[in-house]
N, C-alpha and C. Protein backbone atom coordinates (compact mmCIF):
# COMPACT_ATOMS: atom_id res chain seq x y z
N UNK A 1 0.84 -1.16 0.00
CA UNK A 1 0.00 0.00 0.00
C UNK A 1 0.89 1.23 0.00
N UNK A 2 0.30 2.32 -0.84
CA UNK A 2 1.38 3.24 -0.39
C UNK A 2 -0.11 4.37 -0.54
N UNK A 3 0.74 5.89 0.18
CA UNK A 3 0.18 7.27 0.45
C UNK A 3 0.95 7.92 -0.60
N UNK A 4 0.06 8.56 -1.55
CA UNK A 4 0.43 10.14 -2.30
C UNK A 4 0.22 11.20 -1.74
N UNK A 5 1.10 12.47 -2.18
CA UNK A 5 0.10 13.79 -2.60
C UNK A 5 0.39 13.86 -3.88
N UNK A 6 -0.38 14.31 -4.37
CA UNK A 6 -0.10 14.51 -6.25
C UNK A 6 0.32 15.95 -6.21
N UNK A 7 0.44 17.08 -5.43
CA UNK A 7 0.81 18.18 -5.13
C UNK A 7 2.42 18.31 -5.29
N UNK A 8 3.00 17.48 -4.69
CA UNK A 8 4.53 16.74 -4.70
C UNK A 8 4.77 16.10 -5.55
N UNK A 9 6.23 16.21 -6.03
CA UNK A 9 6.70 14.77 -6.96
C UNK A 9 6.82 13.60 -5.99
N UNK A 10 6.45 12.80 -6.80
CA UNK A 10 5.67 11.21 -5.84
C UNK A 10 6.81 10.24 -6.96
N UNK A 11 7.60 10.41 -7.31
CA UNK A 11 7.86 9.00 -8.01
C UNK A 11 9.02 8.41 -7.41
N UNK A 12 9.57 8.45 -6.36
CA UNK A 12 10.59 8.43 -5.78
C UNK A 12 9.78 6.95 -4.91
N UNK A 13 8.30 7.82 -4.43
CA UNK A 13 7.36 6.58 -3.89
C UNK A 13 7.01 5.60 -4.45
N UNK A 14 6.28 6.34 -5.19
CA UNK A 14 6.12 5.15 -6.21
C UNK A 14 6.68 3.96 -6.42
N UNK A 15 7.79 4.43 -7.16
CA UNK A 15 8.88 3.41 -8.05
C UNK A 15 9.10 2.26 -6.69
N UNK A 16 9.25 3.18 -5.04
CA UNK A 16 9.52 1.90 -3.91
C UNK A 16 8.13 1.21 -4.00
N UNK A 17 7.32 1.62 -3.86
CA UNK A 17 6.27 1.10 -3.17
C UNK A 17 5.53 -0.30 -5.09
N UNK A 18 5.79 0.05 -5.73
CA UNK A 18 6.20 -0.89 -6.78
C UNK A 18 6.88 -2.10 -6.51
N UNK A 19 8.17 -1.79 -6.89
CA UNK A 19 8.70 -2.74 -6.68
C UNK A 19 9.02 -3.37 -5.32
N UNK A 20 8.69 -3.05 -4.04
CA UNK A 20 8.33 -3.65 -2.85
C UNK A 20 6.92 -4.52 -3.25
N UNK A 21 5.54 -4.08 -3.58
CA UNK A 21 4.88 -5.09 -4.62
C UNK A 21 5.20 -6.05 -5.18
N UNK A 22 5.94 -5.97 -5.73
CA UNK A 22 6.62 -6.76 -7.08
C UNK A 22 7.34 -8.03 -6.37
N UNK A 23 8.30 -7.55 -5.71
CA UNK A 23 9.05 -8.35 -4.86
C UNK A 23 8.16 -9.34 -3.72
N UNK A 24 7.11 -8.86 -3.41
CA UNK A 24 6.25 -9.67 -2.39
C UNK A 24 4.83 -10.35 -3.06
N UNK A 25 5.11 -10.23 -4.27
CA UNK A 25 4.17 -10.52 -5.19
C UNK A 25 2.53 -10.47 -4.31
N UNK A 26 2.25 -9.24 -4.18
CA UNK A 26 1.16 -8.97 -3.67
C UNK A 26 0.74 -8.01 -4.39
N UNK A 27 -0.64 -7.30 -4.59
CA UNK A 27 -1.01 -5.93 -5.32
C UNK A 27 -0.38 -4.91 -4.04
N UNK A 28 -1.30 -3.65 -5.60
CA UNK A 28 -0.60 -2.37 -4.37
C UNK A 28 -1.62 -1.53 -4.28
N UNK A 29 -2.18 -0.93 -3.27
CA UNK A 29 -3.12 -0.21 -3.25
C UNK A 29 -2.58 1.32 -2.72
N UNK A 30 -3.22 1.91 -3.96
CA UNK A 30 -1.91 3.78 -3.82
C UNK A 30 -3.42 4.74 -3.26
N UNK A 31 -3.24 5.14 -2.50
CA UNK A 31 -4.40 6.38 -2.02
C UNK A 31 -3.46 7.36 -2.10
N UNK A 32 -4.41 8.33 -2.68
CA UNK A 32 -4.15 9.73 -2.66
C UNK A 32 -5.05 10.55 -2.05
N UNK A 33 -4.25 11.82 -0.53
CA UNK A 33 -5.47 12.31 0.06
C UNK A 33 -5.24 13.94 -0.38
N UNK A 34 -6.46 14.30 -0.10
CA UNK A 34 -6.46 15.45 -0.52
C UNK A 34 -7.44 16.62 0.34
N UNK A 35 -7.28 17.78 1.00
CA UNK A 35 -8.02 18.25 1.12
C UNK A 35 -9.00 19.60 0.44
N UNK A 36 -10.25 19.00 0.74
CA UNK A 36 -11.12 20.21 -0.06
C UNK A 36 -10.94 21.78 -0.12
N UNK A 37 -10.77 22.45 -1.67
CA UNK A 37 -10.61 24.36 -0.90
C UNK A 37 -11.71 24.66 0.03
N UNK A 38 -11.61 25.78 0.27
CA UNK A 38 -12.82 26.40 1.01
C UNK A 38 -13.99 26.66 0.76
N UNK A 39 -13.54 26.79 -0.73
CA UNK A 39 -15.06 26.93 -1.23
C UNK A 39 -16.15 25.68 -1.53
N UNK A 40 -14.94 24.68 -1.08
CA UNK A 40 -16.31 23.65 -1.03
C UNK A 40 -16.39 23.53 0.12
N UNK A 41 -16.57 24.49 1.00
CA UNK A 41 -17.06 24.15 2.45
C UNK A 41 -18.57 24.13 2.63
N UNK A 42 -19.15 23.99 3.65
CA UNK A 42 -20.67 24.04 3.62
C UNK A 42 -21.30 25.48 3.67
N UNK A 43 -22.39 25.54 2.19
CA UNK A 43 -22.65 26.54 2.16
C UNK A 43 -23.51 27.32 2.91
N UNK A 44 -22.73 28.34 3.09
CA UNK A 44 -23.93 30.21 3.88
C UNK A 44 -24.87 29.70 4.55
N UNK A 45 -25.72 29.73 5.43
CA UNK A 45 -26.99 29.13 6.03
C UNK A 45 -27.61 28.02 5.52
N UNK A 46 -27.22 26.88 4.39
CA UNK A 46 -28.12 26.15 3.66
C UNK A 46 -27.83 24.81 4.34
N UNK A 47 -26.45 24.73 5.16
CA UNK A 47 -26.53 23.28 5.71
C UNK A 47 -26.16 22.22 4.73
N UNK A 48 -26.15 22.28 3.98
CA UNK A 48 -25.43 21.01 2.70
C UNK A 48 -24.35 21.60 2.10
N UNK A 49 -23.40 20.27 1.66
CA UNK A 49 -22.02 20.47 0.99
C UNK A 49 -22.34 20.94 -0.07
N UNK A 50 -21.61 21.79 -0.93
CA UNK A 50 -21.71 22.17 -2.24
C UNK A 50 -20.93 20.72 -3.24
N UNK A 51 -21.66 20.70 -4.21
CA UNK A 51 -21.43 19.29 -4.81
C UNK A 51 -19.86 19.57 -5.24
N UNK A 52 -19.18 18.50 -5.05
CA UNK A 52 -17.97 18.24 -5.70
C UNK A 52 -17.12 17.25 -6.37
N UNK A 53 -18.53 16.45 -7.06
CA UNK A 53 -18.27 15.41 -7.95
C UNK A 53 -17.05 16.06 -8.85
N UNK A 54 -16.93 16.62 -9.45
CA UNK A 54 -15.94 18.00 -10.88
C UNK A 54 -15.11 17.51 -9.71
N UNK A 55 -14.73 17.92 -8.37
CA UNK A 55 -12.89 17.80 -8.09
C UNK A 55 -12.53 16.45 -7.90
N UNK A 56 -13.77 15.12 -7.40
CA UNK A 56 -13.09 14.44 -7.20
C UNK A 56 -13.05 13.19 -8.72
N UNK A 57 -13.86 13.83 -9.67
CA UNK A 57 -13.31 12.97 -10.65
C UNK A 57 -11.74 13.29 -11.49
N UNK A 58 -11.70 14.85 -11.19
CA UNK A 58 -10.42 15.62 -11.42
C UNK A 58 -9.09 14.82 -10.81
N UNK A 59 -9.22 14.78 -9.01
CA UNK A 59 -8.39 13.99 -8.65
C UNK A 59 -8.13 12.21 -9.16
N UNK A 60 -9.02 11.68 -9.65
CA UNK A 60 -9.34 10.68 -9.53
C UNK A 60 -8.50 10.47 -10.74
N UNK A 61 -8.42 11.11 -12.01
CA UNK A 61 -7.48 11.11 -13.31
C UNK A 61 -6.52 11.55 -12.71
N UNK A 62 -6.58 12.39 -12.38
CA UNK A 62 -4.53 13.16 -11.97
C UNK A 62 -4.05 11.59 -11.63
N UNK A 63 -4.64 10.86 -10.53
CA UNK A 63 -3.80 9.93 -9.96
C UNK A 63 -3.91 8.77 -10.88
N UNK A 64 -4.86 8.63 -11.62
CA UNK A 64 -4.52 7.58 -12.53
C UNK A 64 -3.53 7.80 -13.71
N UNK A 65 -3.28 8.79 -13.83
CA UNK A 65 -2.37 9.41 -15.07
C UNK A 65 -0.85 9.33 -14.16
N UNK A 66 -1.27 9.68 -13.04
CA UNK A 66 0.43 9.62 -12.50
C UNK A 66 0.35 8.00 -12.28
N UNK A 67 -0.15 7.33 -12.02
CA UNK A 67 0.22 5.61 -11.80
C UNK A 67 0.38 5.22 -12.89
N UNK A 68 0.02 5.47 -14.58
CA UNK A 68 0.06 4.85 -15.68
C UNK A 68 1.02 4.27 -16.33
N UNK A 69 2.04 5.51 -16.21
CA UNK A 69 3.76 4.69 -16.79
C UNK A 69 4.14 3.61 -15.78
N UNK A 70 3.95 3.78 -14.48
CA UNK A 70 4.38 2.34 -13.67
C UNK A 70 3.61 1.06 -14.07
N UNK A 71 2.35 1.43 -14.29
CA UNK A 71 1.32 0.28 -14.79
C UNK A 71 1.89 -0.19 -15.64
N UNK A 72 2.63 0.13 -16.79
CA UNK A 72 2.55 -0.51 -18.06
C UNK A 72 4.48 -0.67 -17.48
N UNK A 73 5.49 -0.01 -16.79
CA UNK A 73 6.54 -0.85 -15.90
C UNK A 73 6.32 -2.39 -15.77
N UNK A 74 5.32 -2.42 -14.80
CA UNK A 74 5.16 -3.22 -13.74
C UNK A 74 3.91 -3.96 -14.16
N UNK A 75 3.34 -4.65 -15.10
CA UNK A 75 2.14 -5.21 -15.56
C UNK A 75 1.99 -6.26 -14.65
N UNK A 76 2.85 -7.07 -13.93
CA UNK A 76 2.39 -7.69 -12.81
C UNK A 76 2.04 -7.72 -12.17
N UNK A 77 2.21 -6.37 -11.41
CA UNK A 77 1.37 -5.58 -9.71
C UNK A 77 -0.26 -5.40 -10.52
N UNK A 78 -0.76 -5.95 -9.69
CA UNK A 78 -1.93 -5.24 -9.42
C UNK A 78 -2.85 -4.35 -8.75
N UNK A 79 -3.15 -2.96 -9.58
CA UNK A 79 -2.44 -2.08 -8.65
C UNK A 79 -4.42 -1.18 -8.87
N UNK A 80 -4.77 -0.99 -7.62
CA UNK A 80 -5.90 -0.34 -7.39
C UNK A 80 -5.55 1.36 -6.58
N UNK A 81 -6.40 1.88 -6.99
CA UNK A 81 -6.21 3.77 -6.90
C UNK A 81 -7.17 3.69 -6.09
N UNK A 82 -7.15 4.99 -5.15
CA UNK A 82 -8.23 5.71 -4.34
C UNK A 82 -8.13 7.38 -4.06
N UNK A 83 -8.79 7.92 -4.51
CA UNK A 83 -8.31 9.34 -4.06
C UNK A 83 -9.36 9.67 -2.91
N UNK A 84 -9.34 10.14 -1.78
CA UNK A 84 -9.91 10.64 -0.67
C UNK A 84 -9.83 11.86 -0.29
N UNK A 85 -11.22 12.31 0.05
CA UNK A 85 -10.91 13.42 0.77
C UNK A 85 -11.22 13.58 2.27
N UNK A 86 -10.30 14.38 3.08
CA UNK A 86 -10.51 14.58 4.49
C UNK A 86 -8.68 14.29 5.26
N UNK A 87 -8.74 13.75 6.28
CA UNK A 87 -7.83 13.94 7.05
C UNK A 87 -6.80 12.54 6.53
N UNK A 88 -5.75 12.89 6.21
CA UNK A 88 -4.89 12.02 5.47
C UNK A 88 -4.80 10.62 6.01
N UNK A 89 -3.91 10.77 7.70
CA UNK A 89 -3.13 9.82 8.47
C UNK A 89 -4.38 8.72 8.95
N UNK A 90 -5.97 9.10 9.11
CA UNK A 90 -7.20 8.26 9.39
C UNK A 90 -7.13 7.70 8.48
N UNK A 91 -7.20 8.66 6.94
CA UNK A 91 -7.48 7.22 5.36
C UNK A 91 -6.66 6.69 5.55
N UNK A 92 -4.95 6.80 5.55
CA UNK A 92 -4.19 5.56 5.21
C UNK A 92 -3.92 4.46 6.92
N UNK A 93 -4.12 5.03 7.40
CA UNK A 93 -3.85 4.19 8.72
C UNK A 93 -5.18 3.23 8.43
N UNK A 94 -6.28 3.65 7.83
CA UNK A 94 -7.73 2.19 7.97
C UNK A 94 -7.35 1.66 6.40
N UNK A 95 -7.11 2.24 5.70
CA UNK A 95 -6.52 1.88 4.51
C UNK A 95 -5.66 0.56 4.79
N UNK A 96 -4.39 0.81 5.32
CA UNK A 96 -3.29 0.02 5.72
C UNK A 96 -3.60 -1.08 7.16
N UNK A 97 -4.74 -1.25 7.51
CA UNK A 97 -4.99 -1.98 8.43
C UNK A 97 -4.72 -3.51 8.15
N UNK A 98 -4.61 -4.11 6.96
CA UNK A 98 -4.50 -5.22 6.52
C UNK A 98 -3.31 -5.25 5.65
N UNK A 99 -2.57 -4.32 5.42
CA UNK A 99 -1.33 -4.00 4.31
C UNK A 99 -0.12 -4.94 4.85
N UNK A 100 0.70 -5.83 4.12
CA UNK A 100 1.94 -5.77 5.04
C UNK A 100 2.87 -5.06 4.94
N UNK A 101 2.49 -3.61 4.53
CA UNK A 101 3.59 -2.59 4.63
C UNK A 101 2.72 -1.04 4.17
N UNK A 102 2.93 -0.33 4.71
CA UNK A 102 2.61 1.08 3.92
C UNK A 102 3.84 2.09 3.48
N UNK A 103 3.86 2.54 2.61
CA UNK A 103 5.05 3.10 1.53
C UNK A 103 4.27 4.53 1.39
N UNK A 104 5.18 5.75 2.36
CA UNK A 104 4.67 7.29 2.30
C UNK A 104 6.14 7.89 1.76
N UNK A 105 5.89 9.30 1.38
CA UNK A 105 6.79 10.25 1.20
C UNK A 105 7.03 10.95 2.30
N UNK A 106 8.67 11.48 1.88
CA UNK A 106 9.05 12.73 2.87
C UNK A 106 9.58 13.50 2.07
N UNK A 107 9.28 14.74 1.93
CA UNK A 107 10.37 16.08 1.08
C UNK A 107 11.23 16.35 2.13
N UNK A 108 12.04 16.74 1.51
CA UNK A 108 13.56 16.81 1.80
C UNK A 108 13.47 18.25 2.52
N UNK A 109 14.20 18.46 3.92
CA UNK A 109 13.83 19.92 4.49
C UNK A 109 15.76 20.33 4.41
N UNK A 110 15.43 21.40 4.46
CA UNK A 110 16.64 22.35 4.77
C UNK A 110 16.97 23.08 5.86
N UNK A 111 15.95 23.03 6.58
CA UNK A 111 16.12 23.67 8.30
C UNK A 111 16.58 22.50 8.92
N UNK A 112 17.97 22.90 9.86
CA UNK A 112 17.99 22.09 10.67
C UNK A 112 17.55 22.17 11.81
N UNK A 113 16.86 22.76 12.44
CA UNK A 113 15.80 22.94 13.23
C UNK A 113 14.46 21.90 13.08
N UNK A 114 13.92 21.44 14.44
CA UNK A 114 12.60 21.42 13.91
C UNK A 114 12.61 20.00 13.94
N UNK A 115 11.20 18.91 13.44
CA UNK A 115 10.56 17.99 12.80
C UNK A 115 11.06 17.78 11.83
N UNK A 116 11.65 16.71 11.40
CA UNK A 116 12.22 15.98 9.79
C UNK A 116 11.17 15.36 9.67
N UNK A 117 9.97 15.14 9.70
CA UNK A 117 9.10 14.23 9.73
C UNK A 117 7.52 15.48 9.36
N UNK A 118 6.94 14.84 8.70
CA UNK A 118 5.73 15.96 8.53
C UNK A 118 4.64 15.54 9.52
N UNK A 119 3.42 15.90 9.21
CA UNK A 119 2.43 15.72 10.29
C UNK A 119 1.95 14.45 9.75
N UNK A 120 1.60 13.93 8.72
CA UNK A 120 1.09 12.61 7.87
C UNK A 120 2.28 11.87 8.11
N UNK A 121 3.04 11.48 8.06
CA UNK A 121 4.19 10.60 8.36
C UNK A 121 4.56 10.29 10.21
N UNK A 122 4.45 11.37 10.48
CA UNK A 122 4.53 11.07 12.06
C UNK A 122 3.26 10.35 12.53
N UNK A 123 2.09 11.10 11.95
CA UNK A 123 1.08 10.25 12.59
C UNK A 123 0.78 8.51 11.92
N UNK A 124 1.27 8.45 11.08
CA UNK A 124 1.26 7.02 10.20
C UNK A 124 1.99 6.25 10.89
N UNK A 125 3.29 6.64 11.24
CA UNK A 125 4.14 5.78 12.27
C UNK A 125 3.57 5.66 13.01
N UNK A 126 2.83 6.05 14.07
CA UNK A 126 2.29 6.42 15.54
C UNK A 126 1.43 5.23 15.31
N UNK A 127 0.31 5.08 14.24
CA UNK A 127 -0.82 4.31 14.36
C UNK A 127 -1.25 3.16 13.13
N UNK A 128 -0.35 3.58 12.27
CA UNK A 128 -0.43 2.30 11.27
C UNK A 128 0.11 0.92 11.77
N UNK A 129 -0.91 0.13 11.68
CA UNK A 129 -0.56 -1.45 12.35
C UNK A 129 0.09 -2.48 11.80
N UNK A 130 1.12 -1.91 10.74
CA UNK A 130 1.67 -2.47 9.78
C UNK A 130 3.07 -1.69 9.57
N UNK A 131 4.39 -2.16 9.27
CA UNK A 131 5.22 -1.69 9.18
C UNK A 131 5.30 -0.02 8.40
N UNK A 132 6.00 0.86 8.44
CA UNK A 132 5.66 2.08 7.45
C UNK A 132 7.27 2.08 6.57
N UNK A 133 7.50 2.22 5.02
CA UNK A 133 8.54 2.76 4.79
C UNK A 133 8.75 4.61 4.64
N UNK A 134 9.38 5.05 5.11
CA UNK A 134 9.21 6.50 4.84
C UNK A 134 10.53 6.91 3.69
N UNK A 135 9.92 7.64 2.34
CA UNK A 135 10.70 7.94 1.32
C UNK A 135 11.13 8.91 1.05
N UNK A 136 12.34 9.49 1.29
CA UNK A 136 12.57 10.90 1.08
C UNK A 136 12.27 10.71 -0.51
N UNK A 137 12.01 12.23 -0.81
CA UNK A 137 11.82 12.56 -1.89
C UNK A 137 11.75 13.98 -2.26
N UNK A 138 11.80 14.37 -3.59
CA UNK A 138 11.77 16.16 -4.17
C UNK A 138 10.51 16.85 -3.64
């Protein structure tokens, strides 16, 4: 299983979380989370979400277009997409409840100060019940 953002270059993940697949001859299941702008928040006094079928079929290609060159790589993995929206480290931690591994990114920081670790990666370690690889990346 692995975690995207499609916001980031992800192929650094990818390419591991592939061939870790490959090698354990198991599929791979890639979620990508995302959160909603503001303007799809709930609208002015009306109490209902404003529809946002348009972003999540939007996301739903971005991530199949970024998995495609690995697909046709790797024709052996069998490899299922999810794009989600809401709080990242909940989707992939219930996501990864049955995974024998979850495969996330890390961008590369330049402060030496501070967290090397983002808020989705720290909390994935904390509560994913399954090993985590963490990938630096661009």
């Amino acid at each position: 299983m692995a975690g995207i953002d499609l916001t980031h270059s992800c192929d650094e993940v990818i390419e591991f979380a592939f061939e870790a697949a490959l090698v354990r001859g198991v599929g791979l299941h890639v979620v990508h989370g995302y959160t909603l702008p503001s303007s799809y928040a709930i609208a002015a006094g009306g109490g209902t979400l404003i529809d946002d079928s348009g972003l999540v079929r939007e996301r739903e290609y971005a991530l199949s277009t970024v998995l495609e060159p690995w697909r046709e790589k790797s024709p052996d993995v069998a490899v299922r997409a999810s794009s989600v929206s809401g709080q990242a480290v909940a989707h992939l931690v219930e996501a990864a409840a049955d995974a024998p591994m979850l495969v996330i990114g890390r961008r590369e920081r330049t402060s030496p100060l501070g967290m090397h670790l983002g808020s989705v990666a720290h909390g994935v370690i904390h509560h994913a019940a399954c090993p985590v690889a963490v990938v630096p990346h661009a």
